[in-house]
N, C-alpha and C. Protein backbone atom coordinates (compact mmCIF):
# COMPACT_ATOMS: atom_id res chain seq x y z
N UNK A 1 31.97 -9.93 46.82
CA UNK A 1 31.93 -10.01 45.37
C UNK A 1 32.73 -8.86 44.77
N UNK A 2 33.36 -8.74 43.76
CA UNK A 2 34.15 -8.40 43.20
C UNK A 2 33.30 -7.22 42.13
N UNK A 3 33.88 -5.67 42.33
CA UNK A 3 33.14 -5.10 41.41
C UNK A 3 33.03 -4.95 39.73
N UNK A 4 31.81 -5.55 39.47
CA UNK A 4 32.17 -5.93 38.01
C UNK A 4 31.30 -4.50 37.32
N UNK A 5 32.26 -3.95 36.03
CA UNK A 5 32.37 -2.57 35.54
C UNK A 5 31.01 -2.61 34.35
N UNK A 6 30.29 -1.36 34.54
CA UNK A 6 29.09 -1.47 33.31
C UNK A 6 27.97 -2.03 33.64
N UNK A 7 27.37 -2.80 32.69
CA UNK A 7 26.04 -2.78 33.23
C UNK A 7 25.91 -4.56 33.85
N UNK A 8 27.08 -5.30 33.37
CA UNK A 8 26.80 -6.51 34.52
C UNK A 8 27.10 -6.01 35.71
N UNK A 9 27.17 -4.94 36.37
CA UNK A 9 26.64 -4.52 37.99
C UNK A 9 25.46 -4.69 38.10
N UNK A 10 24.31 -4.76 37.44
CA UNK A 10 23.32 -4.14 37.88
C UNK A 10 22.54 -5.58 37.38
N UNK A 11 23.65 -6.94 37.38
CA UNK A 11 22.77 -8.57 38.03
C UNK A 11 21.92 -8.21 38.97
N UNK A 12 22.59 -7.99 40.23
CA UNK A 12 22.67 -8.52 41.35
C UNK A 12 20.84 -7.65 41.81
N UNK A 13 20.76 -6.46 40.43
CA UNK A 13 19.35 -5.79 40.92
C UNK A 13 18.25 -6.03 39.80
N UNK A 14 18.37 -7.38 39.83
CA UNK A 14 17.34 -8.48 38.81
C UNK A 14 16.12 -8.59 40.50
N UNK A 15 14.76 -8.63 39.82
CA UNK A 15 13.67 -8.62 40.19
C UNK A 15 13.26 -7.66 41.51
N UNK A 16 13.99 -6.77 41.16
CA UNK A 16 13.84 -5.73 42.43
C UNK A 16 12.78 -4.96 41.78
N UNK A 17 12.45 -3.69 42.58
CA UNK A 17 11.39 -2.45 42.27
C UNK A 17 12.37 -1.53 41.95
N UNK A 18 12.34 -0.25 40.58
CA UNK A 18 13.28 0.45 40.19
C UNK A 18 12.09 1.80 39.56
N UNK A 19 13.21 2.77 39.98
CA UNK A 19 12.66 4.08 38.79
C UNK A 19 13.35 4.13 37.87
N UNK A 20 12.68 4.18 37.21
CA UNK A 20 13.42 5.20 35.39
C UNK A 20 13.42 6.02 34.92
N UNK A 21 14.02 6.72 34.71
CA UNK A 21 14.03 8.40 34.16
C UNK A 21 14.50 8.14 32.82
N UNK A 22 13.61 8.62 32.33
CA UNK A 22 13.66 8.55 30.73
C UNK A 22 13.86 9.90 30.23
N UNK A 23 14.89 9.93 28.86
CA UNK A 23 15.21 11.24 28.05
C UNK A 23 13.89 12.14 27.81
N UNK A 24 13.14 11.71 28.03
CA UNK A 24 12.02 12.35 27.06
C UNK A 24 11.22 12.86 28.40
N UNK A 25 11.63 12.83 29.50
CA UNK A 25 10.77 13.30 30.77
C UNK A 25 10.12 12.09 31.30
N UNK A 26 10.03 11.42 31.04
CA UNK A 26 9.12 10.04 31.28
C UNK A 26 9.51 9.81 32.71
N UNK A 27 9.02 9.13 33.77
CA UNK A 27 9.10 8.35 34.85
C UNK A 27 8.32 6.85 34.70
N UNK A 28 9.38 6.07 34.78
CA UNK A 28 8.59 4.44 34.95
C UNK A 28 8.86 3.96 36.12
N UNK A 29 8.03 3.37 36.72
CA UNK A 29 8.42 2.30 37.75
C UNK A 29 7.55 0.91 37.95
N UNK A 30 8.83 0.27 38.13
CA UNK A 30 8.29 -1.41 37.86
C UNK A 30 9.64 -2.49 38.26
N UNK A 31 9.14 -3.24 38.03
CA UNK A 31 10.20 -4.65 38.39
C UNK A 31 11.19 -4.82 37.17
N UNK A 32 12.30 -4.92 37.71
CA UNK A 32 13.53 -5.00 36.66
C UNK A 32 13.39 -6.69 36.20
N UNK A 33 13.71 -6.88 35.18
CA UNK A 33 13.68 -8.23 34.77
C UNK A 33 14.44 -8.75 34.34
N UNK A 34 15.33 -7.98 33.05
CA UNK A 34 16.35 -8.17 32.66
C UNK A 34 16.67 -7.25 32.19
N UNK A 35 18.69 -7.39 31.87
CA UNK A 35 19.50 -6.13 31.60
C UNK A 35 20.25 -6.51 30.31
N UNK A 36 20.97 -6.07 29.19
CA UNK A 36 21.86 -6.71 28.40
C UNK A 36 22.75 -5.85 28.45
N UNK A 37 24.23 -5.83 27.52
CA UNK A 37 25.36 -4.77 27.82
C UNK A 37 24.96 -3.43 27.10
N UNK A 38 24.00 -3.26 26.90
CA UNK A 38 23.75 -2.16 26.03
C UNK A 38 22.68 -1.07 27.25
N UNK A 39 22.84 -1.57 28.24
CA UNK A 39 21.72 -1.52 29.28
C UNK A 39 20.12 -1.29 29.22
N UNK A 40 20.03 -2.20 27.72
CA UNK A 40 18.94 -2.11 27.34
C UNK A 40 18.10 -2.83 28.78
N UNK A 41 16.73 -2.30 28.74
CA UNK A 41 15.65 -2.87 30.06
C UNK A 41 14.39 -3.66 29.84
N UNK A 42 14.17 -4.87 30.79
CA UNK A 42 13.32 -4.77 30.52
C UNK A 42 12.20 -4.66 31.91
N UNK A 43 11.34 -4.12 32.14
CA UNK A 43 10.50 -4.13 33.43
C UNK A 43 9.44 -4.28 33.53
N UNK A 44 8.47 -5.05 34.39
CA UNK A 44 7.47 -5.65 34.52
C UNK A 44 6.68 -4.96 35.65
N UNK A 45 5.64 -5.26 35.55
CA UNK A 45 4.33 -4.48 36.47
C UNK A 45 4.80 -2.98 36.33
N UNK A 46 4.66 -2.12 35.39
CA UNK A 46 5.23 -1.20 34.94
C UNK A 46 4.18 -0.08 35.22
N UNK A 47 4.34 0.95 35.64
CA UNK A 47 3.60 2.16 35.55
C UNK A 47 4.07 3.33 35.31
N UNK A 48 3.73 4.25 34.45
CA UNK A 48 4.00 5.29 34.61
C UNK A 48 3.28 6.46 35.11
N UNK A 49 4.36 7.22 35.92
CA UNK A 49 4.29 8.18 36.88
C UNK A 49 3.76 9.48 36.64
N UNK A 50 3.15 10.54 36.80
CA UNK A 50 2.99 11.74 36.14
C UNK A 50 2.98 12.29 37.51
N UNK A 51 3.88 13.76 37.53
CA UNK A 51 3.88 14.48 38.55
C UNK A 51 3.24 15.72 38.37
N UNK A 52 2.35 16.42 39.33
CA UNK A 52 2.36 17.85 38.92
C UNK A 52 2.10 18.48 40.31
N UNK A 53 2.76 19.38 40.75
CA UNK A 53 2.92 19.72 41.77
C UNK A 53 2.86 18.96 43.09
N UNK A 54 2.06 18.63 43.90
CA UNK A 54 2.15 17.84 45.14
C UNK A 54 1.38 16.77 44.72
N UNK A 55 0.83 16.48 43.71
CA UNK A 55 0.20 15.36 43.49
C UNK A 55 0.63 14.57 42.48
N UNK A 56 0.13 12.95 42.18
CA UNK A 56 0.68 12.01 41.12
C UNK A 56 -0.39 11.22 40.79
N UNK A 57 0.33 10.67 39.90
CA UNK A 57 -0.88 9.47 39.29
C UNK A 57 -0.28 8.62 38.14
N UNK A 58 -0.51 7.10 38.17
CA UNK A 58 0.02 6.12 38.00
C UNK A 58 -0.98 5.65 36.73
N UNK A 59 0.05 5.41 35.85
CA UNK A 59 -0.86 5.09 34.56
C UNK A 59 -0.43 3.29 34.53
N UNK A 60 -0.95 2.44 34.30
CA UNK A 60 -0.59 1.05 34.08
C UNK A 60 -0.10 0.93 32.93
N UNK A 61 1.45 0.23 32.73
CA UNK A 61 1.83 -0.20 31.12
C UNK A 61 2.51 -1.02 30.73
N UNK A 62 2.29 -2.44 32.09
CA UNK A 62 2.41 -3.77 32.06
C UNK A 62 3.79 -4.02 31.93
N UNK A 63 3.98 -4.84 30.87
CA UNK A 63 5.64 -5.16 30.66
C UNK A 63 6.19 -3.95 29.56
N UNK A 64 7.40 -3.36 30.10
CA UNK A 64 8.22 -2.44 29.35
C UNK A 64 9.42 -2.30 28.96
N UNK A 65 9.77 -2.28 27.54
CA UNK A 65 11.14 -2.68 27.19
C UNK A 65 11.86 -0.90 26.61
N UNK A 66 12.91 -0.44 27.30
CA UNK A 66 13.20 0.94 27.00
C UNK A 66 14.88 0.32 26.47
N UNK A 67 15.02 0.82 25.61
CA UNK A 67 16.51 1.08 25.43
C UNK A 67 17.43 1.59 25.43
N UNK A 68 18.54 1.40 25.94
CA UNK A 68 19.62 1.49 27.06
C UNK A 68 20.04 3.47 27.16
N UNK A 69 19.68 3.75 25.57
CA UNK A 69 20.46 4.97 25.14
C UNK A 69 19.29 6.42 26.46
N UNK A 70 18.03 5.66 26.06
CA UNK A 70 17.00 6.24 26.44
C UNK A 70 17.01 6.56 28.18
N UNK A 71 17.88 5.87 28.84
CA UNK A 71 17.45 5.73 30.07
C UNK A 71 19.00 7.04 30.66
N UNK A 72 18.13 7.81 31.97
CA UNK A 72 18.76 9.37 32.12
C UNK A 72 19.33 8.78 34.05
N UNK A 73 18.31 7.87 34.45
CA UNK A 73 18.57 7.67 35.76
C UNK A 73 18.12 6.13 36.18
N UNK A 74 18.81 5.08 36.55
CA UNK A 74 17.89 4.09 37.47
C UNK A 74 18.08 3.82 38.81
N UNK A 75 17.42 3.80 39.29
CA UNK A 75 17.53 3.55 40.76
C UNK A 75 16.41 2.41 41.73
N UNK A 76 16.78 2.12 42.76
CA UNK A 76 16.01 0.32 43.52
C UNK A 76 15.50 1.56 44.23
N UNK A 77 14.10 1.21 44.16
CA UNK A 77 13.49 1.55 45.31
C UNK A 77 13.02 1.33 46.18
N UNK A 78 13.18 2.10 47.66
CA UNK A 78 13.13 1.38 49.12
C UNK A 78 11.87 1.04 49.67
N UNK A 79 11.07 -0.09 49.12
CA UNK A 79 9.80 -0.67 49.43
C UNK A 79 9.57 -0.06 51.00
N UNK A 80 10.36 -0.38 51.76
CA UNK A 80 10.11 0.43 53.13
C UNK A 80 9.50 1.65 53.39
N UNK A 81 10.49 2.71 52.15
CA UNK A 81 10.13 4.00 52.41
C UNK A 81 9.01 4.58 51.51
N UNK A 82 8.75 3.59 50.49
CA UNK A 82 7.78 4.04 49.30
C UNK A 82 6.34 5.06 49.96
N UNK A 83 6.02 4.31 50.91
CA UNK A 83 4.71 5.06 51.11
C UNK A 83 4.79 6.23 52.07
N UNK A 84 5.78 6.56 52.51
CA UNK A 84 6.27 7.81 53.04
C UNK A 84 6.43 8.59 52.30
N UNK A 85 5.51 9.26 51.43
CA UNK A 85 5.65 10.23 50.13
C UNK A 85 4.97 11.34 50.72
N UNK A 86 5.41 12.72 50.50
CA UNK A 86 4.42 13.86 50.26
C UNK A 86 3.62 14.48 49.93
N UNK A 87 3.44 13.59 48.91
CA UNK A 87 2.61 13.40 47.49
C UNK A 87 1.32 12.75 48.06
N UNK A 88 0.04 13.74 46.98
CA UNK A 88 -1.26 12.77 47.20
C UNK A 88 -1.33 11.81 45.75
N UNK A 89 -1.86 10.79 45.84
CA UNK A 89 -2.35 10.54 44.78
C UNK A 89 -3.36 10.35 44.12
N UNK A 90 -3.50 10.84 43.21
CA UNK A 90 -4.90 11.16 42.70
C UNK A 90 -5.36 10.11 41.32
N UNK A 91 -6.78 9.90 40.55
CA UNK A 91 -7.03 9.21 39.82
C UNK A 91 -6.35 9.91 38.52
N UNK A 92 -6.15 8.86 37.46
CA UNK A 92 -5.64 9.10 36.04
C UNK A 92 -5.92 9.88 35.52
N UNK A 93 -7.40 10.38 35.57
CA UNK A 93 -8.54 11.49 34.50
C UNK A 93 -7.47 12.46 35.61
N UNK A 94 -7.84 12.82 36.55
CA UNK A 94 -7.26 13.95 36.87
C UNK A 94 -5.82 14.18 37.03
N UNK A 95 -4.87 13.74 37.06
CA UNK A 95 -3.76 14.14 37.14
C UNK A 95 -3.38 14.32 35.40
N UNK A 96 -3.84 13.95 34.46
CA UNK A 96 -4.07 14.09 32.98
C UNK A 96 -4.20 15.28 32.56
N UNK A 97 -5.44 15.84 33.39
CA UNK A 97 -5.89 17.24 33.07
C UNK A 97 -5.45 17.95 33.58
N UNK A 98 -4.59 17.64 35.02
CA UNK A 98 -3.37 19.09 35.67
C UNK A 98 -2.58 18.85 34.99
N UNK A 99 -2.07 18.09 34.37
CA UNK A 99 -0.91 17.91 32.83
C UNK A 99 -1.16 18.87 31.75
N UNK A 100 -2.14 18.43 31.96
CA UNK A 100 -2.68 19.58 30.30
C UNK A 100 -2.73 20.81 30.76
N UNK A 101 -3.19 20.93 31.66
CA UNK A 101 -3.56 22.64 32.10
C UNK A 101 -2.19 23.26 32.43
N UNK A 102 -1.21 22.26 32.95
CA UNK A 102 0.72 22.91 33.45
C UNK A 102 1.05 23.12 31.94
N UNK A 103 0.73 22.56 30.71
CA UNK A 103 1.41 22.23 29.95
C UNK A 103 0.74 23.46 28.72
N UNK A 104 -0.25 23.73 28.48
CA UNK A 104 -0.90 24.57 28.60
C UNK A 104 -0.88 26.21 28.92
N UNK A 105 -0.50 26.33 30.78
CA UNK A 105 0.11 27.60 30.92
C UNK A 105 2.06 27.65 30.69
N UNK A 106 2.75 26.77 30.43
CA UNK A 106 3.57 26.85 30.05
C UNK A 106 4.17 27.05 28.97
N UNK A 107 2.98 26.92 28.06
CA UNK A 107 3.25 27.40 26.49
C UNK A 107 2.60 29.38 25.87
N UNK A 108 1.56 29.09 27.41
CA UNK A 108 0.90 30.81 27.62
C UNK A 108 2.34 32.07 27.58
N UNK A 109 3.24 31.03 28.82
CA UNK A 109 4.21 31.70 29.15
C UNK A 109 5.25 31.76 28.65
N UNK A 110 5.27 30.76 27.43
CA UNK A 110 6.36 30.86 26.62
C UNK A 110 6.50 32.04 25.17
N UNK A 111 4.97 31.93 24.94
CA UNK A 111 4.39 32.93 23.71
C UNK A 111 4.65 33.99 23.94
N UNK A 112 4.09 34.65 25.58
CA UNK A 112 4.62 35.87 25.91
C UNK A 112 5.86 36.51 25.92
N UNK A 113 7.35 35.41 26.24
CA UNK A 113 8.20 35.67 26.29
C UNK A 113 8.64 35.86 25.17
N UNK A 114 8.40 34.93 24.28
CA UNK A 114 8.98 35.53 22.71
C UNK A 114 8.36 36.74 22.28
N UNK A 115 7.06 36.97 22.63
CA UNK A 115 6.62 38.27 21.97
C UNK A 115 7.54 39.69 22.57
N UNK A 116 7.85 38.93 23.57
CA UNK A 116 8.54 40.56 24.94
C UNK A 116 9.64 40.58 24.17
N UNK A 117 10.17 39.23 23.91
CA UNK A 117 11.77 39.20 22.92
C UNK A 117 11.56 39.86 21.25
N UNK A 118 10.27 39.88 20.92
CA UNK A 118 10.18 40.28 19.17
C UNK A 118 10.13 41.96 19.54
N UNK A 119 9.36 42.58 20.77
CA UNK A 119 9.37 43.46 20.52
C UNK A 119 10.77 44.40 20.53
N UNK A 120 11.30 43.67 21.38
CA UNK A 120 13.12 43.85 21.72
C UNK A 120 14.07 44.23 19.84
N UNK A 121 13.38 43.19 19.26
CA UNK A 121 13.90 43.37 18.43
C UNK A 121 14.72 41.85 18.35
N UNK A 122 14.68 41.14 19.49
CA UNK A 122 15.37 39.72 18.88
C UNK A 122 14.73 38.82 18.55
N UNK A 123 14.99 37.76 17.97
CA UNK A 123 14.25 36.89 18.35
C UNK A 123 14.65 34.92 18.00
N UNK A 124 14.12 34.33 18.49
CA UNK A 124 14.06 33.03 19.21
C UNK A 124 14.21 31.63 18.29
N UNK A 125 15.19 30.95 17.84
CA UNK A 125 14.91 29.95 16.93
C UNK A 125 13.82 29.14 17.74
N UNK A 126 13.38 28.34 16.86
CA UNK A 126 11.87 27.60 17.32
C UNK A 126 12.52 26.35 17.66
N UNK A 127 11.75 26.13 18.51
CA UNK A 127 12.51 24.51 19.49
C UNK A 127 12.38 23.28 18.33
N UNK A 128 11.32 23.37 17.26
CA UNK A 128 11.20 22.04 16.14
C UNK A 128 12.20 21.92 14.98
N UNK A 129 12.98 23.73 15.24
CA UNK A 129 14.49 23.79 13.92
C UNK A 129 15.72 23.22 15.05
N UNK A 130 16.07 23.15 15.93
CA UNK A 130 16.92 22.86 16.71
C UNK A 130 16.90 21.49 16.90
N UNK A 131 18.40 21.16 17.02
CA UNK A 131 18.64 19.68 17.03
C UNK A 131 18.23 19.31 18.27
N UNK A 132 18.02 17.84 19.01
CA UNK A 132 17.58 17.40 20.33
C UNK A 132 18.89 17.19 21.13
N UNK A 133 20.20 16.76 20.19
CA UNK A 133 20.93 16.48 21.11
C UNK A 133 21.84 17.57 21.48
C-alpha cells in the first residue's frame, strides 16, 4: 500500500487499542473508532490513566471524542506486551488521593521557591497571567 500523507494514515489503525496524550497532561486509552482530516478522535471503551510514581489507576469514560488540536501523542498498543508493566495497579479512591497529595507537595514546593526568589529580590509572573501557548 502506498503511503498516504496526514491523518488518512492512520485508516488502516481503525478498531485497534491506542494511547493518547493529551495537551493538558491527560492519558486516554481505548479503541480507536474513527479519525477525520482534522485528526479529530473518536475512542471507545475509554479510560483514563493516572500515574503516580510506580503505581496507576484507570478511571472509566466510555466513548471519547478529543479534538485533533488537543492530541500531543498517539500510539497502537501492543496487546501482547500490555500486561508486562512495572506498574501496580491500584483502586480509583487511591490513586486519586496520591494525585492530590503529588499535587499538593508540588505546589508546597513551588511557594517555597518563589518565596527563596522574593527574598532575592526577584520575582515570578504567576502561571494564570501567562499565555498557555
Amino acid at each position: 500500500m502506498n503511503y498516504m500523507p496526514g491523518t488518512a494514515s492512520l485508516i488502516q489503525d481503525i478498531d485497534k487499542k491506542h494511547l493518547v496524550l493529551l495537551r493538558d497532561g491527560r492519558t486516554l486509552i481505548g479503541y480507536l473508532r474513527s479519525i477525520d482530516q482534522f485528526a479529530n478522535l473518536v475512542l471507545h471503551q475509554t479510560v483514563e490513566r493516572i500515574h503516580v510514581g510506580k503505581k496507576y489507576g484507570d478511571i472509566p469514560r466510555g466513548i471519547f471524542v478529543v479534538r485533533g488540536e488537543n492530541v500531543v501523542l498517539l500510539g497502537e498498543i501492543d496487546l501482547e506486551k500490555e500486561s508486562d508493566t512495572p506498574l501496580q495497579q491500584v483502586s480509583i479512591e487511591e490513586i486519586l488521593e496520591e494525585q492530590r497529595v503529588e499535587q499538593q507537595a508540588k505546589q508546597a514546593s513551588e511557594k517555597l521557591k518563589v518565596q527563596a526568589l522574593k527574598e532575592r529580590g526577584l520575582s515570578v509572573p504567576r502561571a494564570d497571567t501567562l499565555d498557555e501557548y
